[in-house]
Protein backbone atom coordinates (compact mmCIF):
# COMPACT_ATOMS: atom_id res chain seq x y z
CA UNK A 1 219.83 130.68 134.52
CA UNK A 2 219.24 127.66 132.41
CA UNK A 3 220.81 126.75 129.42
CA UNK A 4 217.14 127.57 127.58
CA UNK A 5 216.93 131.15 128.82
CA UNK A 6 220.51 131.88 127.93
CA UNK A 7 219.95 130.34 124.55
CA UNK A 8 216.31 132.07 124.24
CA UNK A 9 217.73 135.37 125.17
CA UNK A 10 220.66 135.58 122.52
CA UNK A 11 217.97 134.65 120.07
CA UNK A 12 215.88 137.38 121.62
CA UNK A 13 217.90 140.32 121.53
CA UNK A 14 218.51 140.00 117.80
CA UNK A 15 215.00 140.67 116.83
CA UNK A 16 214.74 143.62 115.13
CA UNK A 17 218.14 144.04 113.59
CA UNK A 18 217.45 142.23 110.48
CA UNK A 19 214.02 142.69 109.24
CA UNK A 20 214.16 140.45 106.20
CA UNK A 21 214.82 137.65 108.86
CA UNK A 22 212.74 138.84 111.61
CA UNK A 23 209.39 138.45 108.82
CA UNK A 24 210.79 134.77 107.62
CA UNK A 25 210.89 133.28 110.93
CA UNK A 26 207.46 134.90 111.93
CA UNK A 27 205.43 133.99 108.65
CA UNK A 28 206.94 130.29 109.60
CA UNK A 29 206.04 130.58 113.21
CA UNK A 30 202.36 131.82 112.04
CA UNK A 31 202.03 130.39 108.93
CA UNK A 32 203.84 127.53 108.35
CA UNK A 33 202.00 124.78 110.36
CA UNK A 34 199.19 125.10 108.12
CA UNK A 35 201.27 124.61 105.19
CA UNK A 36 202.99 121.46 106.94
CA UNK A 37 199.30 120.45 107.30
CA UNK A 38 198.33 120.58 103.84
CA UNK A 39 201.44 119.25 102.73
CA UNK A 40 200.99 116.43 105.04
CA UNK A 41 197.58 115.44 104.19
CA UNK A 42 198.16 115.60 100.19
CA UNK A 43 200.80 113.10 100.70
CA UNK A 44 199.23 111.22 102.84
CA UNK A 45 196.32 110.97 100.32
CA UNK A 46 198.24 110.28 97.14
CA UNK A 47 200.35 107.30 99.13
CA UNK A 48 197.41 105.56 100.88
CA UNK A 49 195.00 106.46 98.21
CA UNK A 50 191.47 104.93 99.36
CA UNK A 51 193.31 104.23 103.01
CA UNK A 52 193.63 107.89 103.62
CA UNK A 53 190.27 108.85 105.47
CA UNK A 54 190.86 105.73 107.71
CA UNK A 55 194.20 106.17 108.56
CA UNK A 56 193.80 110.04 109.25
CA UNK A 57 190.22 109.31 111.18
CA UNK A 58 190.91 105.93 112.58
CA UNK A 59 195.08 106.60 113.54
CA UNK A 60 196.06 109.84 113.39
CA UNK A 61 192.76 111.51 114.67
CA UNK A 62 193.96 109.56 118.01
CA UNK A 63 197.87 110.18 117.65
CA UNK A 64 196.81 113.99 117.69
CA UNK A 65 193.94 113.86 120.84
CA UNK A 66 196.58 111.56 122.73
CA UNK A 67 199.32 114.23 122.28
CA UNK A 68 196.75 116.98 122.96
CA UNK A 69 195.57 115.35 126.06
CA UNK A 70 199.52 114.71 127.36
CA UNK A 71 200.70 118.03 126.43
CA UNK A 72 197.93 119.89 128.67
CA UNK A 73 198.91 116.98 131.44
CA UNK A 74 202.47 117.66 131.14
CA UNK A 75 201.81 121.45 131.71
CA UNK A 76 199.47 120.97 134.62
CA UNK A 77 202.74 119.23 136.37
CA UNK A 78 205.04 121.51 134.36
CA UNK A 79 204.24 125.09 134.45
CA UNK A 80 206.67 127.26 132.85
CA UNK A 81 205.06 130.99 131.60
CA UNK A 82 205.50 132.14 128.34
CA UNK A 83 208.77 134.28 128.18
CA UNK A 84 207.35 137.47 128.50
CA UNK A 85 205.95 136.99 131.40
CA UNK A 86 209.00 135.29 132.92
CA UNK A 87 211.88 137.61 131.91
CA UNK A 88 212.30 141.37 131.86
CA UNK A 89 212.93 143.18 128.29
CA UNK A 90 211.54 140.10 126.09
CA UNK A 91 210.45 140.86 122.76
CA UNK A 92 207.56 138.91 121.25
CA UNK A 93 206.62 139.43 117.95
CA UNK A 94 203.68 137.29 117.15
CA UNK A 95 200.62 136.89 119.66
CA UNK A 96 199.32 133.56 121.53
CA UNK A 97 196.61 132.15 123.05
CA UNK A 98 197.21 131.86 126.38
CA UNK A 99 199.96 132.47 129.04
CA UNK A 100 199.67 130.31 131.77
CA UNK A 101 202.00 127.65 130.05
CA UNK A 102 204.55 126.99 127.55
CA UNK A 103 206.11 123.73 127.67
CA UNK A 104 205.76 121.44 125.52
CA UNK A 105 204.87 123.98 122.48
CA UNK A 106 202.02 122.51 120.48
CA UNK A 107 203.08 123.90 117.72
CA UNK A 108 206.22 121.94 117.60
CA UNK A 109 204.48 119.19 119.05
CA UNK A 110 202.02 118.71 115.77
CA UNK A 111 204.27 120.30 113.36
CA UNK A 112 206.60 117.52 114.35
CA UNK A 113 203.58 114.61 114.09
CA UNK A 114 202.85 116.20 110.77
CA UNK A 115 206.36 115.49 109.33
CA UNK A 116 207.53 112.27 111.03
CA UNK A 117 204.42 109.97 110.83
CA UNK A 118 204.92 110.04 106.49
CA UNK A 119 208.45 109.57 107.63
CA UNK A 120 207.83 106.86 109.85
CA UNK A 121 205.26 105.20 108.17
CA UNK A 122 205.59 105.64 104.07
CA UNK A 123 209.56 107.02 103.96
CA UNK A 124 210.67 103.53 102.98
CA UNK A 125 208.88 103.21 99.77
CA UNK A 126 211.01 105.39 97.25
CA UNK A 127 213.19 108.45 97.29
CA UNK A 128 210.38 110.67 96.41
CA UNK A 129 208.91 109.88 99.51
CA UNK A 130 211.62 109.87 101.69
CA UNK A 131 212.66 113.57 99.86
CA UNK A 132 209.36 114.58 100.78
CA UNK A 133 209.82 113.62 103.97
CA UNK A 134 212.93 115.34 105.20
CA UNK A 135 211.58 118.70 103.32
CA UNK A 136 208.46 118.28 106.15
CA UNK A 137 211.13 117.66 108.98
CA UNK A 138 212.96 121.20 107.89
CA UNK A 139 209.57 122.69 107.55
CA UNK A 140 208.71 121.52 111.75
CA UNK A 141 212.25 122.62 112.69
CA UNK A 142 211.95 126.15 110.98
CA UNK A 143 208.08 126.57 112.67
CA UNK A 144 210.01 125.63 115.82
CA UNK A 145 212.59 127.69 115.36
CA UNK A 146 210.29 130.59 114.70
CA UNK A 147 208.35 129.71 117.49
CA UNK A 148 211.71 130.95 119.45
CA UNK A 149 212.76 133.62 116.91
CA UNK A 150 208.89 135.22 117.83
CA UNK A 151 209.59 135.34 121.50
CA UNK A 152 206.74 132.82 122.53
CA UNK A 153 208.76 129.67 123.12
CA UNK A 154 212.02 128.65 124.90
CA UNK A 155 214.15 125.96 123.50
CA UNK A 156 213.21 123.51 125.52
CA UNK A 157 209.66 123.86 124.66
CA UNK A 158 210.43 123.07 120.91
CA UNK A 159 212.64 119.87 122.47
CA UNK A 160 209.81 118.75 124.34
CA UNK A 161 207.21 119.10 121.92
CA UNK A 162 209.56 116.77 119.06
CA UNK A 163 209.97 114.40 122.09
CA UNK A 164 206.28 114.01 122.49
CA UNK A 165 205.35 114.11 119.85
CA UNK A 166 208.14 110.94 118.86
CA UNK A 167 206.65 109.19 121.56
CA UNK A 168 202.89 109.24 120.96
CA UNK A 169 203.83 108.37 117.40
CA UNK A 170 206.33 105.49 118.35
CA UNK A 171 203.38 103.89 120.61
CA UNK A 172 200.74 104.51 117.87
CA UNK A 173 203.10 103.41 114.85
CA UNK A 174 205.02 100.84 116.46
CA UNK A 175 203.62 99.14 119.65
């Protein structure tokens, strides 16, 4: 078994035991995407200012249908099943979409975009900024993190959804 199953397992067969935890990790695997969104386009709008609506319509609108578009691509090459349908006795505390694929998890994938394009692209212009920005990285990891904690996502979803979603912003941002 791979070192993702293992890993998502142990995670797995916790749930339940601690309630108070159980409830954090699932409002952050429901929830906390939206909040990374609204956090993420407040600061975008107070740094660029009169910039924001083309930068968010003429860069990230793309950044976000690019990833979209090779996220579906990878999975059509890719398939890997949700965990419940993969593994006997899985737990899954939250409900999703679909089931026909799991890797890369787009909720990584965007929560990631959300929190490392202000990092990328405004981080260097004052410790506010930069504060702001690592609070949005902890925010992706804990939806990711959640993500696994709620039984929809193996590790190596989360991984590949930061990895894409580093990429597509490294071409947009930097090529």
């Amino acid at each position: 078994m791979s070192w993702s199953k293992n890993l998502f397992l142990k995670i797995n067969s916790q749930l339940g035991q601690k309630p108070m935890l159980d409830a954090f990790y699932i409002f952050w695997a429901r929830f906390g995407i939206v909040l990374l969104a609204l956090l993420s386009l407040g600061a975008s709008y107070l740094v660029l200012g009169g910039l924001f609506w083309g930068y968010w319509l003429g860069l990230m609108s793309k950044v976000f249908i690019i990833a979209l578009l090779a996220s579906y691509l990878i999975a059509v090459f890719w398939r890997q099943p949700r965990p419940i349908k993969e593994l006997e006795g899985v737990r899954q505390m939250i409900p999703t979409l679909g089931s026909w694929r799991t890797f890369p998890s787009e909720h990584a994938l965007f929560s990631f975009i959300f929190a490392l394009h202000l990092f990328f692209f405004v981080a260097h212009l004052g410790v506010v900024l930069s504060l702001l920005s690592i609070l949005m990285i902890l925010m992706a990891i804990l939806i990711s993190i959640g993500r696994v904690w709620a039984g929809v996502h193996y590790p190596k979803d989360i991984l590949g959804g930061l990895l894409l979603a580093v990429a597509v912003l490294a071409i947009f941002l930097y090529v």
